[in-house]
PDB file of N, CA and C in Angstrom:
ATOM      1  N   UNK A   1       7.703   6.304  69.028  1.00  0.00           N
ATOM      2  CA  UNK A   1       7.831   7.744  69.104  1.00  0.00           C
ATOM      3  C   UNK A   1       7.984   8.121  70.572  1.00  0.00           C
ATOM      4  N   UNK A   2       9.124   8.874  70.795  1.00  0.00           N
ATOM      5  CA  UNK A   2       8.850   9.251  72.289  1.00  0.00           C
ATOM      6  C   UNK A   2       7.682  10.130  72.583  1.00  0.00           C
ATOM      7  N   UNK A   3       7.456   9.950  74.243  1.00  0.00           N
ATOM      8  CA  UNK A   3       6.631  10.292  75.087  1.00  0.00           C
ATOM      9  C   UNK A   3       6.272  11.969  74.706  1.00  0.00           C
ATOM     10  N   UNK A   4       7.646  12.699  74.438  1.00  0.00           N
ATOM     11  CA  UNK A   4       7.366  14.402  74.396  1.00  0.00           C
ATOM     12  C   UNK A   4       6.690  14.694  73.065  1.00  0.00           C
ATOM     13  N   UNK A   5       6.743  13.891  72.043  1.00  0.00           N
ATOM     14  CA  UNK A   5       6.339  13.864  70.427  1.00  0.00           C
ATOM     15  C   UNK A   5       5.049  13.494  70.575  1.00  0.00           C
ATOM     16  N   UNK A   6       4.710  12.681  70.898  1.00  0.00           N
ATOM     17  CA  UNK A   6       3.158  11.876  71.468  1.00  0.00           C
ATOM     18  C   UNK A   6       2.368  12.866  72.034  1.00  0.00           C
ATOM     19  N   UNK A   7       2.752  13.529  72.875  1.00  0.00           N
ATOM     20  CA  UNK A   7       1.753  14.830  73.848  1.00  0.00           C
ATOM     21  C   UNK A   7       1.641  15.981  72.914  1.00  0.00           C
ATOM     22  N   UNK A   8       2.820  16.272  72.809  1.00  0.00           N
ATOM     23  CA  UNK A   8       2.686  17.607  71.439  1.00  0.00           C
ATOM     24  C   UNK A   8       1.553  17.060  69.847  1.00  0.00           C
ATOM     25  N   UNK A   9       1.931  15.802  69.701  1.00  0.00           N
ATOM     26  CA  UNK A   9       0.868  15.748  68.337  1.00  0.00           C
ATOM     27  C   UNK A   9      -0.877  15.532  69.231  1.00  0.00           C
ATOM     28  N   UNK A  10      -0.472  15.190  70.119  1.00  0.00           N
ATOM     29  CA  UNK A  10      -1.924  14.765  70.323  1.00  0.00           C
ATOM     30  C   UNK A  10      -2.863  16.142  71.139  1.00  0.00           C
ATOM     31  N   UNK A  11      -1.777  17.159  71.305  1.00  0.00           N
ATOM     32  CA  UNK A  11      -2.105  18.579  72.009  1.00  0.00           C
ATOM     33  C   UNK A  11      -2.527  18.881  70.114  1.00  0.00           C
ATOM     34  N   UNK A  12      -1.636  18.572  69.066  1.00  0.00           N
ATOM     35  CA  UNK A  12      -1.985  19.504  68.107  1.00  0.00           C
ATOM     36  C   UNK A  12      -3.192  19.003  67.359  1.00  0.00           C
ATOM     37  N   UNK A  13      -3.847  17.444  67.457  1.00  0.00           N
ATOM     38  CA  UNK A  13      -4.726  16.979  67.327  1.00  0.00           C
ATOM     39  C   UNK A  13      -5.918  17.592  67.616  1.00  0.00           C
ATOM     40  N   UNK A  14      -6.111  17.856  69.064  1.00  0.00           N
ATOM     41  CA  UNK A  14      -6.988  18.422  69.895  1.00  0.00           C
ATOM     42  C   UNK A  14      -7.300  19.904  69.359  1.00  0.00           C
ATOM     43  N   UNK A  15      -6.138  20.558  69.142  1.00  0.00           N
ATOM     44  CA  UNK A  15      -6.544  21.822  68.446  1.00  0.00           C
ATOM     45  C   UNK A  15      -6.914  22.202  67.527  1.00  0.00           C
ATOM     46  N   UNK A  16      -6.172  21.325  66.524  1.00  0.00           N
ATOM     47  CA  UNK A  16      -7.548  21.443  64.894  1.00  0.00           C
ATOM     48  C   UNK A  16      -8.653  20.735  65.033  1.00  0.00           C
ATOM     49  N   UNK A  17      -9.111  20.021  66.201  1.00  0.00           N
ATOM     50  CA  UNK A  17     -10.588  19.223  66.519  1.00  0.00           C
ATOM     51  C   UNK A  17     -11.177  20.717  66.464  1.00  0.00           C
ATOM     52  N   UNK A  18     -11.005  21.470  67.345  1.00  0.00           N
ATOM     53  CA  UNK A  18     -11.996  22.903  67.708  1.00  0.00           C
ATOM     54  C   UNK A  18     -11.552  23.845  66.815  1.00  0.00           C
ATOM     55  N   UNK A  19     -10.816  23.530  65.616  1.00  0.00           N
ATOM     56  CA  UNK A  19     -10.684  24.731  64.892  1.00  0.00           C
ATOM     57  C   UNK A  19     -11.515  25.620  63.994  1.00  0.00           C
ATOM     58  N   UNK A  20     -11.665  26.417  63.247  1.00  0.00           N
ATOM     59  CA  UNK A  20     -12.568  26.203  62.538  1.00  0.00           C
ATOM     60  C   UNK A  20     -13.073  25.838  61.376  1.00  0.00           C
ATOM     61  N   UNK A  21     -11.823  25.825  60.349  1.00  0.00           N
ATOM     62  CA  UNK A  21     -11.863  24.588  59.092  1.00  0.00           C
ATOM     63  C   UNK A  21     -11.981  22.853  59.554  1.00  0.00           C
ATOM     64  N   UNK A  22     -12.139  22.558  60.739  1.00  0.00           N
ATOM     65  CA  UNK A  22     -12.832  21.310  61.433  1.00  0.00           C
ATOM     66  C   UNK A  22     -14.136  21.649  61.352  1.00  0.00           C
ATOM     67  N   UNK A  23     -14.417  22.194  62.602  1.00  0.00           N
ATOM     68  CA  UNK A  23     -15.983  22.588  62.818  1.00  0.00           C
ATOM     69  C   UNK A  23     -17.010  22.883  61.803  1.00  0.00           C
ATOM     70  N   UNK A  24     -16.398  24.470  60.989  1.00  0.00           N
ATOM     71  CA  UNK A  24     -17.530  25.166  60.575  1.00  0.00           C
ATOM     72  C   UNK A  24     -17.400  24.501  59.330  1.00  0.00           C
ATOM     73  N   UNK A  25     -16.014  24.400  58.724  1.00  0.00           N
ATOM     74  CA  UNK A  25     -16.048  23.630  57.024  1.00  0.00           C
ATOM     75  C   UNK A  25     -15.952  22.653  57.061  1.00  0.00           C
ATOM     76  N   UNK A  26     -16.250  21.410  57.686  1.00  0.00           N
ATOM     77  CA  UNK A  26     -16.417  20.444  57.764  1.00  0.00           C
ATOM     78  C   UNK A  26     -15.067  19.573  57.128  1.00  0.00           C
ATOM     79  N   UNK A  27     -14.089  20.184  56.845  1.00  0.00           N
ATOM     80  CA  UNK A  27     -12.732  19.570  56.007  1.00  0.00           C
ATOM     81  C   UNK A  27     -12.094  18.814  57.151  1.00  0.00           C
ATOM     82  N   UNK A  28     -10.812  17.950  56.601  1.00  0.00           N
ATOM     83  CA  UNK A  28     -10.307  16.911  57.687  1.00  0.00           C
ATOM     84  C   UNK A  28      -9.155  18.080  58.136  1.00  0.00           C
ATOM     85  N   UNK A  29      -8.458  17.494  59.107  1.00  0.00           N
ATOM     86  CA  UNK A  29      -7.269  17.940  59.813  1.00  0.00           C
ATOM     87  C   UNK A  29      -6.080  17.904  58.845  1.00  0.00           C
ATOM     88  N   UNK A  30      -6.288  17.083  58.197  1.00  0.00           N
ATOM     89  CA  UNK A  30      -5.244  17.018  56.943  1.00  0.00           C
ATOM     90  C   UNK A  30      -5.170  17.689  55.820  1.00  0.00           C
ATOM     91  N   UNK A  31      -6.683  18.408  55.405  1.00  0.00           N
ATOM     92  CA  UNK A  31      -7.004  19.522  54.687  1.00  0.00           C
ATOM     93  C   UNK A  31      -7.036  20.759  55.048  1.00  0.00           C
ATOM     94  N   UNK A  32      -7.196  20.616  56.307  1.00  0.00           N
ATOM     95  CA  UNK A  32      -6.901  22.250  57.071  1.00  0.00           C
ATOM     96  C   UNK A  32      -5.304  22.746  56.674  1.00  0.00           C
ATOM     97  N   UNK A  33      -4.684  21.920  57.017  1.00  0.00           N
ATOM     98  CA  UNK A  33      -2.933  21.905  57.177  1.00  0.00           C
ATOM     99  C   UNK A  33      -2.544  22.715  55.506  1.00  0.00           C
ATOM    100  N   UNK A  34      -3.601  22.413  54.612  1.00  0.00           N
ATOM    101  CA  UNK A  34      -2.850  23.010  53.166  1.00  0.00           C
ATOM    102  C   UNK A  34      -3.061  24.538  52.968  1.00  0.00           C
ATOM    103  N   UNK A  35      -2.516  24.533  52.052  1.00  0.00           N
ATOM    104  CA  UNK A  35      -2.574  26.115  51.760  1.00  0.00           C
ATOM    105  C   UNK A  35      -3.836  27.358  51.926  1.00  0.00           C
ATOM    106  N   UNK A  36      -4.758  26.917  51.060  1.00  0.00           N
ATOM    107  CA  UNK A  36      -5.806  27.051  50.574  1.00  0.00           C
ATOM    108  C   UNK A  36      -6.394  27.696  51.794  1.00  0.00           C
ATOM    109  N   UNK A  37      -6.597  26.547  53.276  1.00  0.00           N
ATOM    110  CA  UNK A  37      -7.353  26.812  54.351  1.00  0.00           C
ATOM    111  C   UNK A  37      -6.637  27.241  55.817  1.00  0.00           C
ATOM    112  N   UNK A  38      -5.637  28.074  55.061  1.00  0.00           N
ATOM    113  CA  UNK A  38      -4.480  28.433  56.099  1.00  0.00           C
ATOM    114  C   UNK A  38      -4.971  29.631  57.117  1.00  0.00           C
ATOM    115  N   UNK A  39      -5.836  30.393  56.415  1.00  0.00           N
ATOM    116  CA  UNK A  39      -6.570  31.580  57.254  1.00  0.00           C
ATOM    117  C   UNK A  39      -7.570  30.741  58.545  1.00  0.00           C
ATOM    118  N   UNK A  40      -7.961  29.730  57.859  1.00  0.00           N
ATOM    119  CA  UNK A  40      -9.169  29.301  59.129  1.00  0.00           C
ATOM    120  C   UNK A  40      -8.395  28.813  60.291  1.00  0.00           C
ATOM    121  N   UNK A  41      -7.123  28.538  60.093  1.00  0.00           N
ATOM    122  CA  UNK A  41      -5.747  27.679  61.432  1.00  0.00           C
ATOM    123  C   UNK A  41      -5.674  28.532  62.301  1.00  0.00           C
ATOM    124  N   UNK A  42      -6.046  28.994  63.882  1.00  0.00           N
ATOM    125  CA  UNK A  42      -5.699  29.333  64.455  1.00  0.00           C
ATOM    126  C   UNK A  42      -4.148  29.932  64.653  1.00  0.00           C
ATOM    127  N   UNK A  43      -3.355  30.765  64.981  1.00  0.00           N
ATOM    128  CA  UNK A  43      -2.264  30.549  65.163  1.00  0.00           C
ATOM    129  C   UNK A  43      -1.732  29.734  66.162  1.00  0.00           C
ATOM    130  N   UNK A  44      -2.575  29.281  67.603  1.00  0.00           N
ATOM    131  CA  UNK A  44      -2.306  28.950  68.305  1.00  0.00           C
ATOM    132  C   UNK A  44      -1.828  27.451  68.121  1.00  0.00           C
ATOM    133  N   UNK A  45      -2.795  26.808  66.893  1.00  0.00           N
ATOM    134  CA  UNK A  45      -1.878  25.352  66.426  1.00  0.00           C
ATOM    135  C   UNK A  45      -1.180  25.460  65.715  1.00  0.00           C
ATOM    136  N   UNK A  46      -1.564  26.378  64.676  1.00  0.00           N
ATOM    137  CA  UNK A  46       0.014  26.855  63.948  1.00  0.00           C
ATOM    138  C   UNK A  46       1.508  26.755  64.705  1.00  0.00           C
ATOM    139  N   UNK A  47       1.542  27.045  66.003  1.00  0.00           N
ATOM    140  CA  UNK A  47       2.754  27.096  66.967  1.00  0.00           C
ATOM    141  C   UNK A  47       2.688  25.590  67.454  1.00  0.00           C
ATOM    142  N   UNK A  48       1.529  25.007  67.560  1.00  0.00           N
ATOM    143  CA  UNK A  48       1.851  23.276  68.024  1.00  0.00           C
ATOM    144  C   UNK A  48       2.685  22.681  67.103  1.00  0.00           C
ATOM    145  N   UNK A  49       1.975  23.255  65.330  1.00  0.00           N
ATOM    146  CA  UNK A  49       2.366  22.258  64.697  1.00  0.00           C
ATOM    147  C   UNK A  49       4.187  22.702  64.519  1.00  0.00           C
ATOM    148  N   UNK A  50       4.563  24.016  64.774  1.00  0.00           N
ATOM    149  CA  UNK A  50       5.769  24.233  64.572  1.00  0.00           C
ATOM    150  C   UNK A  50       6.737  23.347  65.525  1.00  0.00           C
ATOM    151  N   UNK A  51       5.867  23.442  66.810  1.00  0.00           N
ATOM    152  CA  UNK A  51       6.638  22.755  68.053  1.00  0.00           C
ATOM    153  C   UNK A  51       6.748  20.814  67.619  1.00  0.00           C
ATOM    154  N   UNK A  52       5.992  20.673  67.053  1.00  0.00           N
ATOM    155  CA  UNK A  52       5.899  19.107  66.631  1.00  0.00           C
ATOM    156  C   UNK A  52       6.973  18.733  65.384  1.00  0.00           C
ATOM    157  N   UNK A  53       6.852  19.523  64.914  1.00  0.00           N
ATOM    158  CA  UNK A  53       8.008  19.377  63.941  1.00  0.00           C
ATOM    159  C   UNK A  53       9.466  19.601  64.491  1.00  0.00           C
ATOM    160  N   UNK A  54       9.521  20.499  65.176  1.00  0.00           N
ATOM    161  CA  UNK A  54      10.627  20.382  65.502  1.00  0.00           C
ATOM    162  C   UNK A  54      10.934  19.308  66.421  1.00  0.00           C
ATOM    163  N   UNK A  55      10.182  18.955  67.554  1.00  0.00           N
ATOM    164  CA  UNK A  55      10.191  17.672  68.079  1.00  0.00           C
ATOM    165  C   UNK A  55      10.812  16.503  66.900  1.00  0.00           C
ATOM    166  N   UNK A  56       9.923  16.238  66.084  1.00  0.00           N
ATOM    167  CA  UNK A  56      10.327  15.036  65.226  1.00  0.00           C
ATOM    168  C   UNK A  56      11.249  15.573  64.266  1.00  0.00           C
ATOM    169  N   UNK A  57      12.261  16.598  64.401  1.00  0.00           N
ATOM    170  CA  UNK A  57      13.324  16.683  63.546  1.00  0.00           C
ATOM    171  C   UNK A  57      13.996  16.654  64.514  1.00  0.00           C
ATOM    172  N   UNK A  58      13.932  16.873  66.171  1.00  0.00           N
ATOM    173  CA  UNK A  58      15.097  16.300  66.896  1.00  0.00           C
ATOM    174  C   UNK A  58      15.762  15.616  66.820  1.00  0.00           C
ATOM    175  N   UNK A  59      14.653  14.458  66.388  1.00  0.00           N
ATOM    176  CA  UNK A  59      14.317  12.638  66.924  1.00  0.00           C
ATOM    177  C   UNK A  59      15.482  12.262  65.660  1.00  0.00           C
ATOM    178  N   UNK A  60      15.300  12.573  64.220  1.00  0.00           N
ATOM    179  CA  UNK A  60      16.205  12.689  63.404  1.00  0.00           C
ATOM    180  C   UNK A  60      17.490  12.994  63.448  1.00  0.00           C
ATOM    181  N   UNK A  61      17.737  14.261  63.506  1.00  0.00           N
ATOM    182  CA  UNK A  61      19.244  14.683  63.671  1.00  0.00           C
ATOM    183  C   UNK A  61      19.988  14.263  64.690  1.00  0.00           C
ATOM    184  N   UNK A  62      21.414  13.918  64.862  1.00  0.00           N
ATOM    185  CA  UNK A  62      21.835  13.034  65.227  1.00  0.00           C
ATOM    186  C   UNK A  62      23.152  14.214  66.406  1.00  0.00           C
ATOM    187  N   UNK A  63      23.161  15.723  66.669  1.00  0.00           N
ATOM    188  CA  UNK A  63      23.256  16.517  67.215  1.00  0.00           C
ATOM    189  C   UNK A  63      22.244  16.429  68.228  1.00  0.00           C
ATOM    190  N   UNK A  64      20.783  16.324  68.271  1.00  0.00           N
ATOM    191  CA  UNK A  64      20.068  16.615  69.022  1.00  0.00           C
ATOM    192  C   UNK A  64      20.131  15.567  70.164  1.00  0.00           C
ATOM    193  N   UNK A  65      20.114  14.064  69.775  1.00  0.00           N
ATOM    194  CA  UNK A  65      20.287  12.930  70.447  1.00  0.00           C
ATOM    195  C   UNK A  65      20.839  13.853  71.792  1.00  0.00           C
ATOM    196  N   UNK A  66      21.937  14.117  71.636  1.00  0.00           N
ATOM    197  CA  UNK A  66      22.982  14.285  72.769  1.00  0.00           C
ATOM    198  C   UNK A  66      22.573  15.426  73.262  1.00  0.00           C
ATOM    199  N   UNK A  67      21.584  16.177  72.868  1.00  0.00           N
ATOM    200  CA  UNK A  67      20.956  17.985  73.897  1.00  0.00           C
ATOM    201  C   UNK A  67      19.719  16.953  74.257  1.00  0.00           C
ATOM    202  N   UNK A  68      19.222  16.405  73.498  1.00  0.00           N
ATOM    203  CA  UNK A  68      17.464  16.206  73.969  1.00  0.00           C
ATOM    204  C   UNK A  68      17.107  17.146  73.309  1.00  0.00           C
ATOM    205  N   UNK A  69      15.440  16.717  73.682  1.00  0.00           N
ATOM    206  CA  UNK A  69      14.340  17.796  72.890  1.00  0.00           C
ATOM    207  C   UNK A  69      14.232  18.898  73.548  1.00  0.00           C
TER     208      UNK A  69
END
C-alpha cells in the first residue's frame, strides 16, 4: 500500500481510538463504521474515512495512476 494510504488509515485509526462508540460503548472500530452507530462517529473521521477511500480508489483506477493521489 503506498505511503499516502498508510498515514490516512492510520490517522483514521487513531480517530475512532478516541471516538465515542470506542470509548464510551465499548464496540470495535469495525462496529462503529455500521449504520446503527453512525451518530456516535465524529464527523471529523467521517472525512478521514472519506479521504481513505478515495485514496484506495485512486490506487485502483487506472486514470488516477497518471494524476497521483
Amino acid at each position: 500500500m503506498p505511503s499516502s494510504c498508510q498515514e490516512i488509515r492510520q490517522e483514521l485509526i487513531e480517530c475512532m481510538l478516541k471516538s465515542k462508540c470506542v470509548l464510551v460503548q465499548r464496540n470495535s472500530v469495525s462496529e462503529c463504521f455500521k449504520k446503527e452507530h453512525e451518530d456516535d462517529v465524529p464527523d471529523e473521521c467521517k472525512s478521514i474515512r472519506k479521504s481513505y477511500a478515495d485514496c484506495r480508489r485512486g490506487m485502483l483506477d487506472p486514470r488516477m495512476r497518471f494524476r497521483g493521489n
